[in-house]
Protein backbone atom coordinates (compact mmCIF):
# COMPACT_ATOMS: atom_id res chain seq x y z
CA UNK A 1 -5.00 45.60 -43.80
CA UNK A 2 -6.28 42.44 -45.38
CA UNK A 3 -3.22 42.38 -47.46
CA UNK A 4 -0.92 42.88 -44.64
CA UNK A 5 -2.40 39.90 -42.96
CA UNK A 6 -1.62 37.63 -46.36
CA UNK A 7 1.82 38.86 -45.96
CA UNK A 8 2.60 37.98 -43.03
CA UNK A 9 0.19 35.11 -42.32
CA UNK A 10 3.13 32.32 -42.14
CA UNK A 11 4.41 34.47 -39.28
CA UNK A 12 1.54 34.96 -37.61
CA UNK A 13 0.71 31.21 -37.58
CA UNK A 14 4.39 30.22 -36.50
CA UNK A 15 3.66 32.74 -33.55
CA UNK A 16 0.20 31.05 -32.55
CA UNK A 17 1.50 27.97 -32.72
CA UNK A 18 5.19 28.57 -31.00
CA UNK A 19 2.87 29.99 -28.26
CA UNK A 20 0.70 27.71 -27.43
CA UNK A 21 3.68 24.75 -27.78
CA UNK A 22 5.52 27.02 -24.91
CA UNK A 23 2.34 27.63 -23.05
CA UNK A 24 2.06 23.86 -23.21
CA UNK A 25 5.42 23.25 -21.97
CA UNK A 26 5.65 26.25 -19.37
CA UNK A 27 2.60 24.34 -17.50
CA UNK A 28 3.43 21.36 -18.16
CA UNK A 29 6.80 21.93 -15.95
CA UNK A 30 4.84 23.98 -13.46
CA UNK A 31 1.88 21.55 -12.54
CA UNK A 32 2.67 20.28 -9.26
CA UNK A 33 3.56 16.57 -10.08
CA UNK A 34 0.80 14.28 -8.02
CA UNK A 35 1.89 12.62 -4.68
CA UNK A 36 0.53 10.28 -2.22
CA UNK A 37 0.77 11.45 1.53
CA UNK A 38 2.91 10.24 4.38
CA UNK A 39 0.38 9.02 7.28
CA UNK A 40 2.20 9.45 10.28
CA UNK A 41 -0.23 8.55 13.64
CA UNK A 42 -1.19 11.87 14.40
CA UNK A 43 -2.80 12.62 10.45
CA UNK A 44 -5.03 9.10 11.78
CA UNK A 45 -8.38 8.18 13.46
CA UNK A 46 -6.97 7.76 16.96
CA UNK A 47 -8.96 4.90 17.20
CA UNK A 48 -6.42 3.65 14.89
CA UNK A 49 -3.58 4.29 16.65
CA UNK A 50 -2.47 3.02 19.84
CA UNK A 51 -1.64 5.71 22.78
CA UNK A 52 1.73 5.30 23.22
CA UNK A 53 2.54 6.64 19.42
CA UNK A 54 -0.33 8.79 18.86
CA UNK A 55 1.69 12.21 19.42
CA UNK A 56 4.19 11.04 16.41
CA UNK A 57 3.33 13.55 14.08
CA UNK A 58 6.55 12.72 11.63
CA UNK A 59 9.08 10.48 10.63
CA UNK A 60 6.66 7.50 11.45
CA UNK A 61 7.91 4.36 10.41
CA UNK A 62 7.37 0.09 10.03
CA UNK A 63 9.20 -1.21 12.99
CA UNK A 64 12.04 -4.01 12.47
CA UNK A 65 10.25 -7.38 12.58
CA UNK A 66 10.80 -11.04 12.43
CA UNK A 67 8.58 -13.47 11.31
CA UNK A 68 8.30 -16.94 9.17
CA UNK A 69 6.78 -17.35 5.54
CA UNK A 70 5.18 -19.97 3.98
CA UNK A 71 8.53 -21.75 3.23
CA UNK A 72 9.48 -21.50 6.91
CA UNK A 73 12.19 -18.92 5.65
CA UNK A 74 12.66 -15.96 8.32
CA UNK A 75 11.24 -12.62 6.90
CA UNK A 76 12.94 -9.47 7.96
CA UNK A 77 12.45 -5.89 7.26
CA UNK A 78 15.57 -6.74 5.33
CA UNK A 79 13.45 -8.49 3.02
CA UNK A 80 11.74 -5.57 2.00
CA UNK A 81 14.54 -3.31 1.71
CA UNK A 82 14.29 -0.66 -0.68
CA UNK A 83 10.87 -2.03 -2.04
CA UNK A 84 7.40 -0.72 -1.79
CA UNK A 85 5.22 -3.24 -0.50
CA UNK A 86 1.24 -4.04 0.55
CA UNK A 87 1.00 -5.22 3.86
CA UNK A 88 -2.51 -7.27 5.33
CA UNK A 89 -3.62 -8.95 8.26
CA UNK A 90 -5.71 -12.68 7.61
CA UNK A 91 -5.96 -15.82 9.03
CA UNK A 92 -6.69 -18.69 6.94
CA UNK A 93 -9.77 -20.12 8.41
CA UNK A 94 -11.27 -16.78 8.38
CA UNK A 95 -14.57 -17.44 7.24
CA UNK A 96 -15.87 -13.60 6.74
CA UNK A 97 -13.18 -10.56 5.27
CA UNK A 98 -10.76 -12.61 4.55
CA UNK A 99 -11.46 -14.71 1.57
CA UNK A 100 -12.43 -11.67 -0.54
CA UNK A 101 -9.01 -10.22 1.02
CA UNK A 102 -6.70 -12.92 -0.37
CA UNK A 103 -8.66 -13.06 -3.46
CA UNK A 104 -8.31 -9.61 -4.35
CA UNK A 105 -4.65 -9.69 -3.27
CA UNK A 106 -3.79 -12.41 -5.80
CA UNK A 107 -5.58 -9.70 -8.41
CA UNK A 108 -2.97 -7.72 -7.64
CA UNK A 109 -0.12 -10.00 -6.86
CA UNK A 110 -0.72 -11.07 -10.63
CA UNK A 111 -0.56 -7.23 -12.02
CA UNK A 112 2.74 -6.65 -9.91
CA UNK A 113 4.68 -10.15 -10.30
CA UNK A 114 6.86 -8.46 -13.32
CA UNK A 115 7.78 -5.43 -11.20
CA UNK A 116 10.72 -6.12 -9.25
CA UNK A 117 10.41 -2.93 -6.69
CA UNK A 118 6.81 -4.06 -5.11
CA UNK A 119 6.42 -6.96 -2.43
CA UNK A 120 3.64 -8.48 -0.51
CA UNK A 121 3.54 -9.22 2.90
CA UNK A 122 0.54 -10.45 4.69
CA UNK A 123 0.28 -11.68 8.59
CA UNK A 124 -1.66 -14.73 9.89
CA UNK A 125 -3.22 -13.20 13.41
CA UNK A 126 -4.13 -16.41 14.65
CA UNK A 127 -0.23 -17.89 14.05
CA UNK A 128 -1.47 -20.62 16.58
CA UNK A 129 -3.29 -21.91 14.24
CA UNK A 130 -1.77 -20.92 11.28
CA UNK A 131 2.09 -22.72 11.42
CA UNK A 132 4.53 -23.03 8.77
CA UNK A 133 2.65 -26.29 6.86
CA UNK A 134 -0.93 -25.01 7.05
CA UNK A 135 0.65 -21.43 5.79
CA UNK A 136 2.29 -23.31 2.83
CA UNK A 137 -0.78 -25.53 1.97
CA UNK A 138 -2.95 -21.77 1.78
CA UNK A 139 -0.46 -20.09 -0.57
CA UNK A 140 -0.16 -23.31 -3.10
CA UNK A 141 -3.99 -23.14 -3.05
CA UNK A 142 -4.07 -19.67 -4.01
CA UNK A 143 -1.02 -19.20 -6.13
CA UNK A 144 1.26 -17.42 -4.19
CA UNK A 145 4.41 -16.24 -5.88
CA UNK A 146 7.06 -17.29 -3.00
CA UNK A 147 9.51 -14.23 -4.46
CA UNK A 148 6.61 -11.52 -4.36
CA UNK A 149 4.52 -12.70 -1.11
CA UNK A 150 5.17 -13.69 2.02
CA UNK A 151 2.33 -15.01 4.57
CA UNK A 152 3.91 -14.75 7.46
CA UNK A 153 3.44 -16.29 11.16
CA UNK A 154 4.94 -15.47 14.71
CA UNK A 155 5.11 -14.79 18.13
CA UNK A 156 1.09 -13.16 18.31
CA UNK A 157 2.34 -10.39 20.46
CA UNK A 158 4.59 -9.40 18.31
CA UNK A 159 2.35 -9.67 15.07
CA UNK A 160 -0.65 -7.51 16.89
CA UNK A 161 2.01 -5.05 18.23
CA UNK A 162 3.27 -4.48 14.71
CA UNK A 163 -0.84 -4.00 13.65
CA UNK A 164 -1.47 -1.38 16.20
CA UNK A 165 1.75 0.95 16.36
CA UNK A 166 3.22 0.31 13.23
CA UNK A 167 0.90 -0.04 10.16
CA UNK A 168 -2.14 2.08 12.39
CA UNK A 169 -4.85 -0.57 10.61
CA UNK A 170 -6.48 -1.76 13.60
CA UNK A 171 -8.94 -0.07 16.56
CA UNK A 172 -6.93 -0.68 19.77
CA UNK A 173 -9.75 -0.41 22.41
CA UNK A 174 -8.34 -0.68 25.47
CA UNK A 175 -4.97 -0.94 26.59
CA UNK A 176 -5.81 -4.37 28.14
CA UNK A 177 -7.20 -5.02 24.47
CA UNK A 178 -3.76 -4.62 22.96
CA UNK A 179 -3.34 -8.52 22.16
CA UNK A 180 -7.13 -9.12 21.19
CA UNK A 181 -8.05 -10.54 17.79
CA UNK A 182 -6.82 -8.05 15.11
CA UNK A 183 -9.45 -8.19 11.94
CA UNK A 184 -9.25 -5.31 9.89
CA UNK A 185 -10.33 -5.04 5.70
CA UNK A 186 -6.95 -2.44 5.37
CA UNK A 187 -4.56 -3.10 3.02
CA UNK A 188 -1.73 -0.52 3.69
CA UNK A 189 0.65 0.72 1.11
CA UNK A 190 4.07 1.36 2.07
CA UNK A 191 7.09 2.94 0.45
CA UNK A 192 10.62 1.95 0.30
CA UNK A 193 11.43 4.04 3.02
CA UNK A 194 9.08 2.02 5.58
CA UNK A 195 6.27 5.02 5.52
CA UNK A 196 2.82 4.63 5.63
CA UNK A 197 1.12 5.72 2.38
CA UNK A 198 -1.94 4.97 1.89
CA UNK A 199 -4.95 2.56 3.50
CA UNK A 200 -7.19 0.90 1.14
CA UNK A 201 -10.66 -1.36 1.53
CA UNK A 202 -8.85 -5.18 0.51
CA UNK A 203 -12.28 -6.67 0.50
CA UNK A 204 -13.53 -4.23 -2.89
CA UNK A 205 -11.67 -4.70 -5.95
CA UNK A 206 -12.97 -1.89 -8.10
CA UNK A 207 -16.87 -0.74 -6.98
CA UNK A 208 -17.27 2.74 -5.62
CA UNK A 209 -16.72 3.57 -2.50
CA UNK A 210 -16.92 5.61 0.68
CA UNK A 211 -15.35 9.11 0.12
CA UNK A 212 -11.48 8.83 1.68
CA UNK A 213 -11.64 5.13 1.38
CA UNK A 214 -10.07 3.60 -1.74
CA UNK A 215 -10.33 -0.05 -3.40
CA UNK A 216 -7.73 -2.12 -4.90
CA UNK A 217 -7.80 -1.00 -8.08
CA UNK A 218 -6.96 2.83 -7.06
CA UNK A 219 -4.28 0.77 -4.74
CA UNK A 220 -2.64 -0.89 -8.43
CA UNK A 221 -2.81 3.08 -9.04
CA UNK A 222 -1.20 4.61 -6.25
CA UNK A 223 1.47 1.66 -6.27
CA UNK A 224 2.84 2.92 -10.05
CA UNK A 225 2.45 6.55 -8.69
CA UNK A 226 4.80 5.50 -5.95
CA UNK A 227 7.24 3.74 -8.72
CA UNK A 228 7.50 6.80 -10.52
CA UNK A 229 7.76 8.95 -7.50
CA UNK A 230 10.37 6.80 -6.29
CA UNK A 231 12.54 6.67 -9.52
């Protein structure tokens, strides 16, 4: 027997190891590649979510908008077209969330600014306040890219609408509520096909966190998962 074995011991190995190389490759195939969700208002907190688009259950998506960056250039939904992008909500004199916010968006402005498919976006909700000049003066302060972010300013109306029923980052209260101040730490993630898909804690960078809440490091994750899913 232990001479048999000698013989054939080059065939045996070739078989062990053709084996486990096809093993290898059969589950490698099979493994369910990862994916991030779609949130669509039903799959949120209904506090989240105002009434009027809380029975959406699919096909949720960023309304059109209008709105005016730093360079007093009108931003569109056309802007965004086929990118993935990071939306916020901030307001420069914002002497709480907000600071940490932008800080830890630069972070990741600066780990995206070679990768043409992903965009910021993030929306002044007191654009009283926060016109054109004073918008411009806040990005050359903290280093906005002009091609990869836009902070943005509007009609407020239109700005808290877009909060409440499109990117589902803010409580809504009551109806009568609707136009109240918006401050919320979400940053949301959204894919090139305007869906929701993900919501992340913009004022932690990388320390652990609540379980189903994710910083902006696992957001830098998700966003190259999306790339690749998107390829």
């Amino acid at each position: 027997m232990l001479s048999l074995l000698k013989k054939y011991r080059v065939f045996v190995g070739f078989f062990i190891v053709f084996s486990i190389i096809t093993i290898s490759l059969f589950y490698t195939v099979l493994k369910p590649k990862p994916s991030l969700p779609i949130y669509n208002p039903s799959d949120v907190n209904p506090e989240l979510v105002d009434t009027t688009v809380q029975h959406i259950s699919n096909r949720h998506t960023i309304a059109d908008f209008k709105f005016q960056n730093q360079n007093g250039k009108w931003i569109t939904q056309k802007d965004y077209e086929g990118k993935i992008y990071v939306a916020d909500f901030f307001f420069t004199t914002c002497p709480t969330i907000c600071p940490k916010m932008t800080t830890n968006m630069v972070w990741l402005q600066n780990q995206i600014k070679n990768n043409p498919k992903v965009m910021l976006l993030s929306h002044s909700v007191t654009p009283d306040i926060d016109s054109v000049p004073v918008l411009k003066k806040y990005a050359l302060k903290k280093g906005v890219i002009d091609s990869k972010w836009n902070l943005v300013t509007g009609d407020k109306k239109d700005i808290y609408y877009i909060a409440r029923k499109s990117y589902l980052a803010v409580k809504t209260g009551k109806p009568e509520e609707l136009y109240d101040m918006v401050h919320t730490e979400n940053f949301i993630l959204v894919d090139s096909k305007r869906r929701v898909r993900g919501f992340y804690d913009g004022t932690n960078l990388d320390q652990p966190t609540q379980p189903g809440i994710k910083n902006v490091k696992q957001l830098l994750e998700d966003i190259l998962l999306l790339c690749e899913e998107e390829k």
